[in-house]
Protein backbone atom coordinates (compact mmCIF):
# COMPACT_ATOMS: atom_id res chain seq x y z
CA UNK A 1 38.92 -0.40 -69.33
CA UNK A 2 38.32 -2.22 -72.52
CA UNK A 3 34.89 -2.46 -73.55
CA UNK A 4 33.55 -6.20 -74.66
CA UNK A 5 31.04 -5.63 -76.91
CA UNK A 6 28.93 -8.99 -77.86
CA UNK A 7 27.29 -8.80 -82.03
CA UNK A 8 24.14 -11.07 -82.81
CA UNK A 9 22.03 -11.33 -86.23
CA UNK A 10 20.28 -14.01 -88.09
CA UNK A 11 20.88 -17.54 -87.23
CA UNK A 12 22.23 -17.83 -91.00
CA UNK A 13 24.45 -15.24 -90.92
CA UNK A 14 27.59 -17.18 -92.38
CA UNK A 15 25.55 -19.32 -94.06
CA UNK A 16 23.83 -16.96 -96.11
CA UNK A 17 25.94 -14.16 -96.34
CA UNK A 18 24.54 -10.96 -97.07
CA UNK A 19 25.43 -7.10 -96.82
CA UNK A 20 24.56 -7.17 -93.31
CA UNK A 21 27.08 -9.79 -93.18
CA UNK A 22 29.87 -7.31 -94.68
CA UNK A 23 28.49 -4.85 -92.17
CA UNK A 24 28.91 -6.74 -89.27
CA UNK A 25 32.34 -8.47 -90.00
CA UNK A 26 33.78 -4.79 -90.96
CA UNK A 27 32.40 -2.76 -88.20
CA UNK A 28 33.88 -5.32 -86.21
CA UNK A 29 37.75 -5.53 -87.34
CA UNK A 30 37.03 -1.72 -87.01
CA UNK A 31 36.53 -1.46 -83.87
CA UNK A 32 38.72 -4.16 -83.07
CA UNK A 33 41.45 -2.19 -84.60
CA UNK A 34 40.09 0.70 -82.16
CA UNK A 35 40.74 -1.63 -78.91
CA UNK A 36 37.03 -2.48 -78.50
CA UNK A 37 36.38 -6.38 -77.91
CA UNK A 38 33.98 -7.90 -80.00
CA UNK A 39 32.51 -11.19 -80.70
CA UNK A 40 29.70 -12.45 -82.38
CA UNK A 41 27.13 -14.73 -81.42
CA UNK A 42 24.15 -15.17 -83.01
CA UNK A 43 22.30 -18.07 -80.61
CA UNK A 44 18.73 -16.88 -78.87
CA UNK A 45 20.00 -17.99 -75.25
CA UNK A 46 23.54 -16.70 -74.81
CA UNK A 47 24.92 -16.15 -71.76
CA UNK A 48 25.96 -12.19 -72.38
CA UNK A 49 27.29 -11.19 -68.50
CA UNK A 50 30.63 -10.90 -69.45
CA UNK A 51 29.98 -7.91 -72.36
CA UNK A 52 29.14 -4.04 -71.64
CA UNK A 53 26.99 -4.26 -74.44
CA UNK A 54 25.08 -6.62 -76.56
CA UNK A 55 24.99 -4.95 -80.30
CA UNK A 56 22.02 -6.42 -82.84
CA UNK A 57 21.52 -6.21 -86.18
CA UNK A 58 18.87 -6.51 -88.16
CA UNK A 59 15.29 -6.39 -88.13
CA UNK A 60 13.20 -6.51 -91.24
CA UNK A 61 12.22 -9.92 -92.56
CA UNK A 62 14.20 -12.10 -90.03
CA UNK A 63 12.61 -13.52 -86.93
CA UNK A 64 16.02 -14.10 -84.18
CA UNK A 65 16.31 -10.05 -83.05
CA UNK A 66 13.29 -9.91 -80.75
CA UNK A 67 14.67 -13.14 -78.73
CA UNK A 68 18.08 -12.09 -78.72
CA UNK A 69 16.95 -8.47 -77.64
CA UNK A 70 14.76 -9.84 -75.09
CA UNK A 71 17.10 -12.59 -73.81
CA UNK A 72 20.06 -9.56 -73.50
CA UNK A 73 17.06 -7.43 -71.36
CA UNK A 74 16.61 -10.13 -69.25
CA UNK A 75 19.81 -10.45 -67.98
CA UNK A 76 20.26 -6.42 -67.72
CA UNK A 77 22.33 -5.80 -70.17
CA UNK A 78 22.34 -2.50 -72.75
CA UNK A 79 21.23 -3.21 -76.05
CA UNK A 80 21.77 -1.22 -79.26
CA UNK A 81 19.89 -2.14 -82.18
CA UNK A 82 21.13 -1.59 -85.89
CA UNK A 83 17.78 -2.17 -88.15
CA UNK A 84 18.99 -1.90 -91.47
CA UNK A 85 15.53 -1.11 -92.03
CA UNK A 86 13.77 -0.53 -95.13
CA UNK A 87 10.43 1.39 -95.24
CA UNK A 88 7.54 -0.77 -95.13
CA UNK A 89 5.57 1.07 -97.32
CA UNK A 90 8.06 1.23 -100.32
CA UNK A 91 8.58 -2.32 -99.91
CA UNK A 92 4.64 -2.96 -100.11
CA UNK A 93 4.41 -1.06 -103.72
CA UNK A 94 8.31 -3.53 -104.77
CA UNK A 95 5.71 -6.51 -103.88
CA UNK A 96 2.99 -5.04 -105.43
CA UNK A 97 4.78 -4.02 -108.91
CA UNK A 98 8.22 -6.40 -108.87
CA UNK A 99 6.74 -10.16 -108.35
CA UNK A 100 8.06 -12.58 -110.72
CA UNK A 101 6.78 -16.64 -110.68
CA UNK A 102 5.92 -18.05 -107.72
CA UNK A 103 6.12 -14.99 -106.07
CA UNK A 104 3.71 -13.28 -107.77
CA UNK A 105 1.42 -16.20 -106.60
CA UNK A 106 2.19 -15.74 -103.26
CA UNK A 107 1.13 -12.36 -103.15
CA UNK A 108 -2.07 -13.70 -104.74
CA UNK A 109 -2.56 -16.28 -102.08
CA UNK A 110 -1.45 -14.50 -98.84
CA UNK A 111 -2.26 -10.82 -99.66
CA UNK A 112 -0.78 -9.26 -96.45
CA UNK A 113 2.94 -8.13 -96.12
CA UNK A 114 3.08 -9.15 -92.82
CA UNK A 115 1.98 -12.70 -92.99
CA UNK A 116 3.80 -13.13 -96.08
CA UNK A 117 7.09 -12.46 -94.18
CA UNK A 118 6.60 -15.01 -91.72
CA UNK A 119 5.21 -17.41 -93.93
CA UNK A 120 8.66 -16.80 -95.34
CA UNK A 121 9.98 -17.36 -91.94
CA UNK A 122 8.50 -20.23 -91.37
CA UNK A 123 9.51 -21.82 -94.68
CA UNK A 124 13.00 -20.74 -93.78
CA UNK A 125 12.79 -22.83 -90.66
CA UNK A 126 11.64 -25.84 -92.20
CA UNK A 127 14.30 -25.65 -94.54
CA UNK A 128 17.18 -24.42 -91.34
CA UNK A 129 15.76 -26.24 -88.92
CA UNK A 130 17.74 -23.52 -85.98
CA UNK A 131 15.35 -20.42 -87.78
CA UNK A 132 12.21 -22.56 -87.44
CA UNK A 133 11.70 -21.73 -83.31
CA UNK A 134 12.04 -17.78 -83.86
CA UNK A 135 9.98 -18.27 -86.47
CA UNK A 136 6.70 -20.11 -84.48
CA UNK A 137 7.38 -17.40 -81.81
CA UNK A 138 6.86 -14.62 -84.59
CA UNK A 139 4.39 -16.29 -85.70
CA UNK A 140 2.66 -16.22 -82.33
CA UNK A 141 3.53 -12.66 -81.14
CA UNK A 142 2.86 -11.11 -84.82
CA UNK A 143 6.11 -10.02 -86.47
CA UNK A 144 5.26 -6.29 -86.28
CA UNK A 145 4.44 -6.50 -83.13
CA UNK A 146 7.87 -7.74 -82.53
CA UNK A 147 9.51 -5.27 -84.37
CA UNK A 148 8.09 -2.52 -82.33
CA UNK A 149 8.96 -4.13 -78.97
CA UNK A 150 12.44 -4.71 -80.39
CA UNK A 151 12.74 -1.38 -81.28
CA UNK A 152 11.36 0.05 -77.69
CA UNK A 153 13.38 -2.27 -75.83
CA UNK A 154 16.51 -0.93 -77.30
CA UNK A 155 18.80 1.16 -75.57
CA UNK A 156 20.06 2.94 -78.31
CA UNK A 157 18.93 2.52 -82.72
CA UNK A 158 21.69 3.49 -84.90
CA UNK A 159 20.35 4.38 -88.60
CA UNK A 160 22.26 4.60 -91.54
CA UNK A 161 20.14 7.84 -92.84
CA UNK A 162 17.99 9.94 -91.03
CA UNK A 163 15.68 8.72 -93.67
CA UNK A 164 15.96 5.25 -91.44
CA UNK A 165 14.66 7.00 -88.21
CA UNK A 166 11.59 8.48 -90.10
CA UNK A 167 11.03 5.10 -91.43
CA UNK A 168 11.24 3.55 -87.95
CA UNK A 169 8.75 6.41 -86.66
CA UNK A 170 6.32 5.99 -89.28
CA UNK A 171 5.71 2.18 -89.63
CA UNK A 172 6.02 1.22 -86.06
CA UNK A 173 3.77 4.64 -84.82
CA UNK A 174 6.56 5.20 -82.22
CA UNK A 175 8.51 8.31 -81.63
CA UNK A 176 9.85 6.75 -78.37
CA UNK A 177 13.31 5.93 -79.01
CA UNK A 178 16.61 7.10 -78.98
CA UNK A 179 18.62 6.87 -82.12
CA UNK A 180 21.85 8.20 -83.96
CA UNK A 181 22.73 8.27 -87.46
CA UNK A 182 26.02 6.02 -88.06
CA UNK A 183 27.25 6.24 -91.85
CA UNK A 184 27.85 2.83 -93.71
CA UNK A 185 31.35 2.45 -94.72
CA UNK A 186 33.61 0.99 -97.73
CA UNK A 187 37.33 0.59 -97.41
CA UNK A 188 38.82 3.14 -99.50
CA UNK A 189 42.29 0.93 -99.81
CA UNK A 190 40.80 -1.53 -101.74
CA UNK A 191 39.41 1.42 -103.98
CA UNK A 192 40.87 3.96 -105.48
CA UNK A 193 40.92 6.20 -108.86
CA UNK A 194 43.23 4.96 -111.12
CA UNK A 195 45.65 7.42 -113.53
CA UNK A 196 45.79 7.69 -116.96
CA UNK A 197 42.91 4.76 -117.62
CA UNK A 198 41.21 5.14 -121.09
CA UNK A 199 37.69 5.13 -120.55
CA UNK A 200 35.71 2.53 -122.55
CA UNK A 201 31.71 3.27 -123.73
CA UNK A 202 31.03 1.11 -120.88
CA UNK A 203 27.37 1.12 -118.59
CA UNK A 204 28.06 -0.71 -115.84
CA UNK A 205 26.05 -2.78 -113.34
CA UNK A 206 26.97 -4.42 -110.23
CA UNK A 207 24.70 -6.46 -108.07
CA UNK A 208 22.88 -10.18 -107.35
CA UNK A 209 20.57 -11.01 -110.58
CA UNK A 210 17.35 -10.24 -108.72
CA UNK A 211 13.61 -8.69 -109.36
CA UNK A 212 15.03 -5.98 -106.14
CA UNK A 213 18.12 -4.90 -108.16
CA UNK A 214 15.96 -4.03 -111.10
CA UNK A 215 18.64 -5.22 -113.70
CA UNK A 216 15.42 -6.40 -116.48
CA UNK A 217 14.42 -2.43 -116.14
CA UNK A 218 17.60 -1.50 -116.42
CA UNK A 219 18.25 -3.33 -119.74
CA UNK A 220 14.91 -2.19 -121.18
CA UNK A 221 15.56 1.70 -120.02
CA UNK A 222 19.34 1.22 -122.33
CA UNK A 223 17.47 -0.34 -125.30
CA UNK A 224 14.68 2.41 -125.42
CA UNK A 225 17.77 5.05 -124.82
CA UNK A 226 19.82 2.95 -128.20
CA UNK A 227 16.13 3.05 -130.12
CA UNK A 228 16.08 7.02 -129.53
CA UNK A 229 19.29 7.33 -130.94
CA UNK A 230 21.44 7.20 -127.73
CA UNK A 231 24.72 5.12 -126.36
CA UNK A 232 25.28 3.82 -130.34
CA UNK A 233 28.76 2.88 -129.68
CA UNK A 234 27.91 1.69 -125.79
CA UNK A 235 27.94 -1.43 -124.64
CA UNK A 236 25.74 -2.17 -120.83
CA UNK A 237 27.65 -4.98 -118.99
CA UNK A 238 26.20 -6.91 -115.78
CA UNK A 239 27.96 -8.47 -112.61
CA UNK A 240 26.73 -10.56 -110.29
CA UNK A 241 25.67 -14.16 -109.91
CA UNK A 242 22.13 -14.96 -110.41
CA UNK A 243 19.73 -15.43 -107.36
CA UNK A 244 18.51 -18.65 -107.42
CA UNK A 245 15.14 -18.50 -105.49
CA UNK A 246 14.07 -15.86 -108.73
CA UNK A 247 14.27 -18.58 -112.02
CA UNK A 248 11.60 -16.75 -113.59
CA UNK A 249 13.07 -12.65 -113.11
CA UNK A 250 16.67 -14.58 -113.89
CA UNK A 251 15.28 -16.39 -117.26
CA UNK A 252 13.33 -12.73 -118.48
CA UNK A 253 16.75 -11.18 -117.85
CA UNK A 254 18.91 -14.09 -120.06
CA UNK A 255 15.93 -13.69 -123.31
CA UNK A 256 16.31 -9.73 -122.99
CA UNK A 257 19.95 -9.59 -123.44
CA UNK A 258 20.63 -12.94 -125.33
CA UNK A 259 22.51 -12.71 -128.12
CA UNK A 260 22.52 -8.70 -128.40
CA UNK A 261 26.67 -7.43 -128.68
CA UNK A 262 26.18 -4.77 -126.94
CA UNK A 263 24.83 -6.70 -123.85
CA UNK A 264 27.65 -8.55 -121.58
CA UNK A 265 27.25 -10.49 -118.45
CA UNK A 266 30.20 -11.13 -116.41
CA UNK A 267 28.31 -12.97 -113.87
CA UNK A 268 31.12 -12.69 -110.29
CA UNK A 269 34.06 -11.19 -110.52
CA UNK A 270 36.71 -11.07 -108.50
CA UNK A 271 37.85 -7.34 -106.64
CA UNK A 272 40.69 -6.84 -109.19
CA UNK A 273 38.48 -6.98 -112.11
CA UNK A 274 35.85 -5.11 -110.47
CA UNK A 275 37.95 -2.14 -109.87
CA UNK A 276 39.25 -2.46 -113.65
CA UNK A 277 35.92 -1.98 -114.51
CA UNK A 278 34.72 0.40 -112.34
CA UNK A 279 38.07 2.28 -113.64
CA UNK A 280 37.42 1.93 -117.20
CA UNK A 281 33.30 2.93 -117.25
CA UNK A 282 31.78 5.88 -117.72
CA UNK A 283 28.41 5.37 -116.14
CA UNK A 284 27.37 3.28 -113.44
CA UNK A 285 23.60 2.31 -113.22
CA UNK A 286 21.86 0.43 -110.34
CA UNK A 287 18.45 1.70 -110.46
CA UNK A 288 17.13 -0.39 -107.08
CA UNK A 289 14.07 -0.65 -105.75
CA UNK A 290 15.55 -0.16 -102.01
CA UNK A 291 18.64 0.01 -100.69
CA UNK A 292 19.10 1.83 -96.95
CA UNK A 293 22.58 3.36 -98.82
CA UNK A 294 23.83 2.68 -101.88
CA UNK A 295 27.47 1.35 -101.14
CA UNK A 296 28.56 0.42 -104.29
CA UNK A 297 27.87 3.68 -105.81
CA UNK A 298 30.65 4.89 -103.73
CA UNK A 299 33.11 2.50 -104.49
CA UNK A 300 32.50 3.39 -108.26
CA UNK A 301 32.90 7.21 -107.94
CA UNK A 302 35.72 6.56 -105.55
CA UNK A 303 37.23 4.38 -108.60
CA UNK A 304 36.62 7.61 -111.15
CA UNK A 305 33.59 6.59 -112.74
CA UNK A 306 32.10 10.01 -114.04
CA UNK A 307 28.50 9.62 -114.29
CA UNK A 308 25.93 7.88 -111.65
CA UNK A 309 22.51 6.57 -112.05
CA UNK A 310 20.71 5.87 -108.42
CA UNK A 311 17.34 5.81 -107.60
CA UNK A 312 15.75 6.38 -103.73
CA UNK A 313 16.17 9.00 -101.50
CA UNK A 314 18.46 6.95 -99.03
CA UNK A 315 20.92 6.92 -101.59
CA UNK A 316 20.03 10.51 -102.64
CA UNK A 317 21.23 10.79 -98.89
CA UNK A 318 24.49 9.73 -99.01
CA UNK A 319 25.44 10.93 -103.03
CA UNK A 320 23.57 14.14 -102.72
CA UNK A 321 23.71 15.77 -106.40
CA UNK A 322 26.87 13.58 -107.78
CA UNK A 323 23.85 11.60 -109.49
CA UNK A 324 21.09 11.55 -111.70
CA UNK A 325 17.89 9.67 -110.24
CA UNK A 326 15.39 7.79 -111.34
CA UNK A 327 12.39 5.55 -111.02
CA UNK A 328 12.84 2.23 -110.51
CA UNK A 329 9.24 1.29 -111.74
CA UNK A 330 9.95 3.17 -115.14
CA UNK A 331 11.53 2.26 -118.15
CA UNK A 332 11.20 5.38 -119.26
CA UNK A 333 12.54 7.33 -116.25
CA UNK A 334 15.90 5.44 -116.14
CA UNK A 335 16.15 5.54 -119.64
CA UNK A 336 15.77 9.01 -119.59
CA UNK A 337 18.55 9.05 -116.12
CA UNK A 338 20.71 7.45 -118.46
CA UNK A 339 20.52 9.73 -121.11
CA UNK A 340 21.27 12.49 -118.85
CA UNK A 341 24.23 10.76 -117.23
CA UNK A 342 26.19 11.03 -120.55
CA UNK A 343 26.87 14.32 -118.60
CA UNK A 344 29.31 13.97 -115.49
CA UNK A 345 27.22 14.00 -112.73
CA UNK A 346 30.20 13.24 -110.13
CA UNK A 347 31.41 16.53 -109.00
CA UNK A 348 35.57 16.95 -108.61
CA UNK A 349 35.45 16.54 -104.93
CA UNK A 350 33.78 14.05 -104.76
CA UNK A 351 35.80 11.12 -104.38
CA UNK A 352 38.22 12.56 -102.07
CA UNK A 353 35.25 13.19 -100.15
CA UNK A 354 34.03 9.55 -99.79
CA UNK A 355 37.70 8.60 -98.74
CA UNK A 356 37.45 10.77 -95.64
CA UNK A 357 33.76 10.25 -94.56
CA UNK A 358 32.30 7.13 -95.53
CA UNK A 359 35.06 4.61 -94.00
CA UNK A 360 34.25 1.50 -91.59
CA UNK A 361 37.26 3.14 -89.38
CA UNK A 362 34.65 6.28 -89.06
CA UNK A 363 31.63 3.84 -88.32
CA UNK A 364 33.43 2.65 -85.50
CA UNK A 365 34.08 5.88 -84.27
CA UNK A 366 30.53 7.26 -84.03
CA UNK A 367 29.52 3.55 -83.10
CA UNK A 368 31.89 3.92 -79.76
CA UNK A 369 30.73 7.21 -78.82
CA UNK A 370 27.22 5.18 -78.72
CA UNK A 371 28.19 2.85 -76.66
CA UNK A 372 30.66 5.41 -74.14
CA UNK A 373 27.35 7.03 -73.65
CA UNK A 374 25.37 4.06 -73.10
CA UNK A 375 27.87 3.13 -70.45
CA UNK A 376 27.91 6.26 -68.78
CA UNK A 377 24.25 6.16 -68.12
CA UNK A 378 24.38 2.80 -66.86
């Protein structure tokens, strides 16, 4: 029998797409490929009776999982919950340390995480009018409180690290649920580790211009490594487009490397020139203040890139001792990573590795042994 699997998220999921987005659509072609139906459906009120399973992502900062987990419960269906969680307490001492413009005046204003998130909910819905209901409804129950209940509701949480699960444990006080670890994916086809490239003095950087991707540190940590006598001959180039809800992080980031040659920013790039790139560095440097793994770090060692700079112990995870970490709240600490890095840090085996583990077509696997189980304890 073919199982029909049913995939819900934010409201905004197309509209504002994300890495959860990239998650979702690639787990599902996966198991698609596998012979498992899914769609995706991200109303509050769906009718789900004609799926095995009703599969959620998300749960940190948004305000539409509770409803949909609830509405799924209520018409006795299995639920499994993907969190893509982030641990609250790391992301308390980002807000605390990383708040740029009117930000940092929020923080001032509404002191507590918690009610900052769903103010940010709340402006959300005013803005998309479909987020504002979820958001009045968080509002009401508390969102930690729904968090909790989304999490104890679920049938089955599948974390990307075991880190994940700890993090669940420890912020919601709850020990009482079942979970799996399910490794994030790339596609190794559209990366691979090109022959005979000539590698350039190149640190590169990949990611959205934003105060969580830590690309101002990461500019200061190369000129304090150039005014110790280090990467003379490098040059540091950026990718990404800016974030426009951070004007102020994105303007400090223009004056720091305006002007300076050995400072480039590509802003987007398309896949083929990213993989150039990737191909032609020598150390690859995204010193974030969070990530739950680190994706990109894989598609660069995949690609050949000798030396990594990470930071976090979910990526530490998932690239064990192929890098050097750092800090994200030092200067000096990446600086110092950096340094270091002029050192291969990606070990031989690496790559090959990455191509056999960390694949969507493997996600799907462990994600259908989740749900066969599931369904035989129906």
């Amino acid at each position: 029998m073919i199982m029909k699997i049913l995939f819900q998220s934010r409201l905004d999921l197309f509209d504002k797409k994300g890495g959860d987005t990239v998650q979702i659509l690639e787990t599902k072609k996966s198991l698609d490929d596998l012979g498992v139906n899914v769609d995706i459906n991200c109303s509050l009120n769906t009718n789900v009776s004609a799926y095995d399973i009703v599969h959620v992502f998300n749960l940190d900062w948004v305000s539409e999982p509770y409803l949909q987990i609830k509405n799924a419960k209520a018409q006795g269906k299995k639920v499994v919950l993907s969190p893509i969680h982030h641990s609250l307490a790391e992301f308390e001492i980002y807000e605390r340390l990383n708040r740029w413009g009117l930000s940092k005046i929020g923080n001032l204003i509404i002191p507590s995480q918690p009610a900052r998130d769903v103010a940010k909910n709340l402006f959300k819905g005013v803005i998309y009018h479909k987020k504002l209901y979820p958001a009045l409804m968080q509002l009401a129950l508390g969102i930690r409180n729904e968090q909790k209940r989304a999490v104890a509701l679920s049938d089955y949480v599948l974390v990307q690290t075991d880190l994940e699960a700890l993090d669940l444990k420890n912020d919601y006080k709850t020990n009482d649920f079942r979970w799996k670890k399910v490794i994030n994916g790339i596609n190794p086809t559209k990366f691979s580790e090109a022959q005979d490239v000539v590698k350039e003095k190149i640190i590169l950087s990949v990611g959205r211009i934003e105060p969580r991707k830590n690309q101002i540190n990461t500019a200061l940590a190369f000129l304090d490594a150039r005014n110790k006598g280090e990467f003379k001959d490098y040059k540091m180039v950026f990718i990404g487009w800016f974030n426009h809800h951070h004007p102020t992080y994105s303007r400090k980031f223009k004056s720091i490397i305006d002007k300076k040659p050995f400072f480039e920013y590509l802003g987007f790039v398309e896949q083929e020139r990213l993989c150039a790139l990737y191909h032609e560095s020598q150390i690859f440097c995204v010193p974030s203040w969070f990530e739950t793994t680190g994706l990109v770090f894989l598609e660069a060692a995949i690609c050949g890139i000798p030396s990594l700079v990470a930071s976090g112990d979910r990526s530490r995870e998932y690239l064990n001792d192929n890098a050097i970490y750092c800090d994200p709240s030092s200067v000096i600490s990446i600086s110092n990573s950096l340094i270091k890095a002029q050192l291969p840090t990606v070990q031989k085996n690496f790559p090959e590795f990455i191509k056999k583990t960390y694949t969507w077509e493997n996600c799907a696997k462990q994600t259908i042994e989740v749900y066969k189980e599931i369904l035989r304890t129906k």
